[in-house]
N, C-alpha and C. Protein backbone atom coordinates (compact mmCIF):
# COMPACT_ATOMS: atom_id res chain seq x y z
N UNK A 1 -26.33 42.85 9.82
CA UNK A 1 -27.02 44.11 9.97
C UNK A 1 -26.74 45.02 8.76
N UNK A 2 -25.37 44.68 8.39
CA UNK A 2 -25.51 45.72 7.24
C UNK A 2 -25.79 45.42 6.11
N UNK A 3 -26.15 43.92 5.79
CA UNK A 3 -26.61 43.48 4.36
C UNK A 3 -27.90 43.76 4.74
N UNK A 4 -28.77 43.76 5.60
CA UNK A 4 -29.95 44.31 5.84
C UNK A 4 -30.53 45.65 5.55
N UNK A 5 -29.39 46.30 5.80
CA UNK A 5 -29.70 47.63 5.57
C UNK A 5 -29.28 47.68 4.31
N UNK A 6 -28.73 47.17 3.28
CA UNK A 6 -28.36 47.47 1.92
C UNK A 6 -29.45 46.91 1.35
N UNK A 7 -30.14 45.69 1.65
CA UNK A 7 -31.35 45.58 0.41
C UNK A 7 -31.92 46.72 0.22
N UNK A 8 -32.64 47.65 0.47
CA UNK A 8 -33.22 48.85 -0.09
C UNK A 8 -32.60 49.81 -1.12
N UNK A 9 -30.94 49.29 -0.88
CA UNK A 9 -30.75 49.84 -2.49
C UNK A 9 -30.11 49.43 -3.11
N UNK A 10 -30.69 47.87 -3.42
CA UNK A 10 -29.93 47.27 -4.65
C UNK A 10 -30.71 46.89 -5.23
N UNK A 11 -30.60 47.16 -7.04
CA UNK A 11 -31.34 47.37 -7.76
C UNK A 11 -31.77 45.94 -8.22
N UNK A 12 -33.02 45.32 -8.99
CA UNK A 12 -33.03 44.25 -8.90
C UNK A 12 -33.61 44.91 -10.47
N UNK A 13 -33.69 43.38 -10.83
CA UNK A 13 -34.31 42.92 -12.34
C UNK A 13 -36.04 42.64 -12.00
N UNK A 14 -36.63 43.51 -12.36
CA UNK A 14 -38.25 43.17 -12.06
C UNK A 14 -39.08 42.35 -12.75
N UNK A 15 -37.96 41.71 -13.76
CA UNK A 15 -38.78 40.64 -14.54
C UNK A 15 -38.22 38.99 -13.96
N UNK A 16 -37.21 39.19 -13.07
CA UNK A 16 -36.83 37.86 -12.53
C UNK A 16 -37.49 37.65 -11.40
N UNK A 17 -37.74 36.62 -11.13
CA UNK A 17 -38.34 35.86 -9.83
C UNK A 17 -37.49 35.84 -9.27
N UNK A 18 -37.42 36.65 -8.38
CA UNK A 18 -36.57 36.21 -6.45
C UNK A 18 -37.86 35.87 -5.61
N UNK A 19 -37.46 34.76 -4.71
CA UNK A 19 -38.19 34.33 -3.54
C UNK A 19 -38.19 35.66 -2.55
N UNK A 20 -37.47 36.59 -2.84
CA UNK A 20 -37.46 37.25 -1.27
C UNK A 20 -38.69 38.20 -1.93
N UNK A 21 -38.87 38.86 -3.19
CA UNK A 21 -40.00 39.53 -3.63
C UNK A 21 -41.12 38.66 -4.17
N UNK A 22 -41.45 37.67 -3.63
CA UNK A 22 -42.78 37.63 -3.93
C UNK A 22 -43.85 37.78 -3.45
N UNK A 23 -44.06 38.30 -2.20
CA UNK A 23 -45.10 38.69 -1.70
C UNK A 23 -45.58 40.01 -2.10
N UNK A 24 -46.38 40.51 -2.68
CA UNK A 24 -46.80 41.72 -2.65
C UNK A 24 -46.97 42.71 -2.00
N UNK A 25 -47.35 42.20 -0.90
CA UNK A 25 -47.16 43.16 0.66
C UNK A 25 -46.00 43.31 1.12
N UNK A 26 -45.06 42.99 0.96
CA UNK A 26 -43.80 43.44 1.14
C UNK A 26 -43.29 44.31 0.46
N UNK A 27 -42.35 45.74 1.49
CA UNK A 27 -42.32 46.75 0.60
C UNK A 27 -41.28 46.57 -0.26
N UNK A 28 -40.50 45.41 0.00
CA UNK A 28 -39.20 45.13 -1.16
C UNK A 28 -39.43 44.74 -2.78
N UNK A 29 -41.02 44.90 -2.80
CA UNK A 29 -41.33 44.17 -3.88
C UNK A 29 -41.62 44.99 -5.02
N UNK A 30 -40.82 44.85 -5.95
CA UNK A 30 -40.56 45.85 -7.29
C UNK A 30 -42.96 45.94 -7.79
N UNK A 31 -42.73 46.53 -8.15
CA UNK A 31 -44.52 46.65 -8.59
C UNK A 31 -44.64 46.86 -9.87
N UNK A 32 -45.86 46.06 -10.32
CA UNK A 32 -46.24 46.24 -11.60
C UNK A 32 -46.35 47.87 -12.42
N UNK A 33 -45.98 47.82 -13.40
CA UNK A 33 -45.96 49.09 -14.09
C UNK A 33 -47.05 50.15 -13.81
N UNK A 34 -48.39 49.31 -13.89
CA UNK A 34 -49.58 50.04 -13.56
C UNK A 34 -49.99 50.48 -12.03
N UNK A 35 -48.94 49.86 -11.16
CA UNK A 35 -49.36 50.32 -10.45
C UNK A 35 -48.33 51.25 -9.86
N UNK A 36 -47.41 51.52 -10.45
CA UNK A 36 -45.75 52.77 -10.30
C UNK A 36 -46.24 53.72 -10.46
N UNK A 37 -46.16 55.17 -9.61
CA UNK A 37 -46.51 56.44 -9.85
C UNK A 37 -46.06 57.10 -11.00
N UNK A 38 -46.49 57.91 -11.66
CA UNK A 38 -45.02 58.10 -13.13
C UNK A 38 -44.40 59.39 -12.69
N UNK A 39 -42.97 59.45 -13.28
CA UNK A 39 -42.42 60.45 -12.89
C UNK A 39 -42.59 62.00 -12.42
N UNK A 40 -43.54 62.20 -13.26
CA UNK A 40 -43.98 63.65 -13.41
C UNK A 40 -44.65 63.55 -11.65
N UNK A 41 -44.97 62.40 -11.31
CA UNK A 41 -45.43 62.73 -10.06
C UNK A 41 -44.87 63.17 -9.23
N UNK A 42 -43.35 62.05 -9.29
CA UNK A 42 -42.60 61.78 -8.00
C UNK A 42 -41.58 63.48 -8.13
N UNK A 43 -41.85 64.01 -9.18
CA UNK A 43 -40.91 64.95 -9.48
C UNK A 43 -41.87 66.07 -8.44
N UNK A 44 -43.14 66.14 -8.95
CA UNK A 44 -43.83 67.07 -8.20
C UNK A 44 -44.05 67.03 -6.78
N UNK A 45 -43.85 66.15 -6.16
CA UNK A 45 -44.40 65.47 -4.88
C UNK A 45 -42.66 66.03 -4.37
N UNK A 46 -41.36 65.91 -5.04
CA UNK A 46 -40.23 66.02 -4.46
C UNK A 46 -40.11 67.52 -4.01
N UNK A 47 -40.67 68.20 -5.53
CA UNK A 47 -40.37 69.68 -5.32
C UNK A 47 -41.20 70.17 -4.46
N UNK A 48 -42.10 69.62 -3.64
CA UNK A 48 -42.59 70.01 -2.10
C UNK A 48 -41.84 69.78 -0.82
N UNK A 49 -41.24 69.11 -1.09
CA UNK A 49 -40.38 69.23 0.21
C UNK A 49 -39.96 70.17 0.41
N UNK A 50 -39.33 69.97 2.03
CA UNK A 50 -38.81 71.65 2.35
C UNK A 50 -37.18 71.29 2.07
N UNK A 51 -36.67 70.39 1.77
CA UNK A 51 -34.99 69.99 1.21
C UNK A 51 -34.96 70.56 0.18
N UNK A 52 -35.68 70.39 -1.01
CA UNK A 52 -35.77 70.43 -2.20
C UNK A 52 -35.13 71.93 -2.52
N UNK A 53 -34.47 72.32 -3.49
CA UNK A 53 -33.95 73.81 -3.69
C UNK A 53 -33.49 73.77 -4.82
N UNK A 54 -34.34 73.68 -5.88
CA UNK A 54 -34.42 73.72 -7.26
C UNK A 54 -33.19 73.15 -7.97
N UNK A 55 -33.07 72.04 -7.77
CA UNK A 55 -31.77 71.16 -7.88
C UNK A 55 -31.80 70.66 -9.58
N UNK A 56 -33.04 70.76 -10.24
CA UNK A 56 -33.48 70.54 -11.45
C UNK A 56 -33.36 71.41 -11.83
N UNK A 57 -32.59 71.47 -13.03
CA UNK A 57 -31.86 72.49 -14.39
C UNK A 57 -32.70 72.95 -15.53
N UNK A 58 -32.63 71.70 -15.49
CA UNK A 58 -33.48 71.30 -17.25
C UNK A 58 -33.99 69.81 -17.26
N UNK A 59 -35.23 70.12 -18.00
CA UNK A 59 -36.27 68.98 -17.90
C UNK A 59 -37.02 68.54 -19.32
N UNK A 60 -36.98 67.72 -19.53
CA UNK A 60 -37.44 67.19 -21.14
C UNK A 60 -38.89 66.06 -21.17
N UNK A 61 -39.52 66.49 -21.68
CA UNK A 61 -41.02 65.20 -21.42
C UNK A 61 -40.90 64.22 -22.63
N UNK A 62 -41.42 63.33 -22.72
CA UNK A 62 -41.05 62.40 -23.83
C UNK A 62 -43.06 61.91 -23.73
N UNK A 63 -43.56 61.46 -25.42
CA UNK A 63 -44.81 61.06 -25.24
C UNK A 63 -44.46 59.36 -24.66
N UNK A 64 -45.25 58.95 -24.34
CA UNK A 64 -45.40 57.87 -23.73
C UNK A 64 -45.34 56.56 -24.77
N UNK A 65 -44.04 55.33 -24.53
CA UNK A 65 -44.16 54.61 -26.02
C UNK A 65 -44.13 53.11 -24.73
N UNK A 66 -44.66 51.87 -25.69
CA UNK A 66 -44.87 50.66 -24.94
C UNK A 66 -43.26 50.18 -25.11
N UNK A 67 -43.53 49.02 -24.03
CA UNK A 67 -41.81 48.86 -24.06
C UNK A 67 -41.63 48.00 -24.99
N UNK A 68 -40.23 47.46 -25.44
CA UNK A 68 -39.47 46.72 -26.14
C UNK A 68 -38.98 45.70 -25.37
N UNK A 69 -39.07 44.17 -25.80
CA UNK A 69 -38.58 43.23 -25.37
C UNK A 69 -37.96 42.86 -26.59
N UNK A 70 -36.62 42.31 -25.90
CA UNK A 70 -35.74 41.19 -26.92
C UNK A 70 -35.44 42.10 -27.66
């Protein structure tokens, strides 16, 4: 029961194949880049909550660069 309850927060490698994420419909399943909300969202969507109490200091935007492999 309690390794059950720990998959949700252990971080995985989204470029390795695990059998337990390959279904897509499963919510354990890391998601393609394009389809990840980008931050600026999840930041805005947080600071609606009624928890939320300006817990953010200082905030920096960066332009958008493709990733680096190897």
């Amino acid at each position: 029961m309690l390794q059950a309850a720990a998959t949700g927060h252990v971080p995985v490698n989204p470029s390795q194949k695990y059998p337990r994420f390959s279904d897509p419909d499963d919510p354990d399943t890391v998601p393609d880049a394009e389809a990840r909300r980008s931050i600026d969202e999840i930041i805005s969507e947080m600071k609606q909550k009624p928890w939320y109490d300006d817990q953010i200091v200082a905030r920096r935007v960066f332009e958008a660069r493709d990733g680096q492999i190897g």
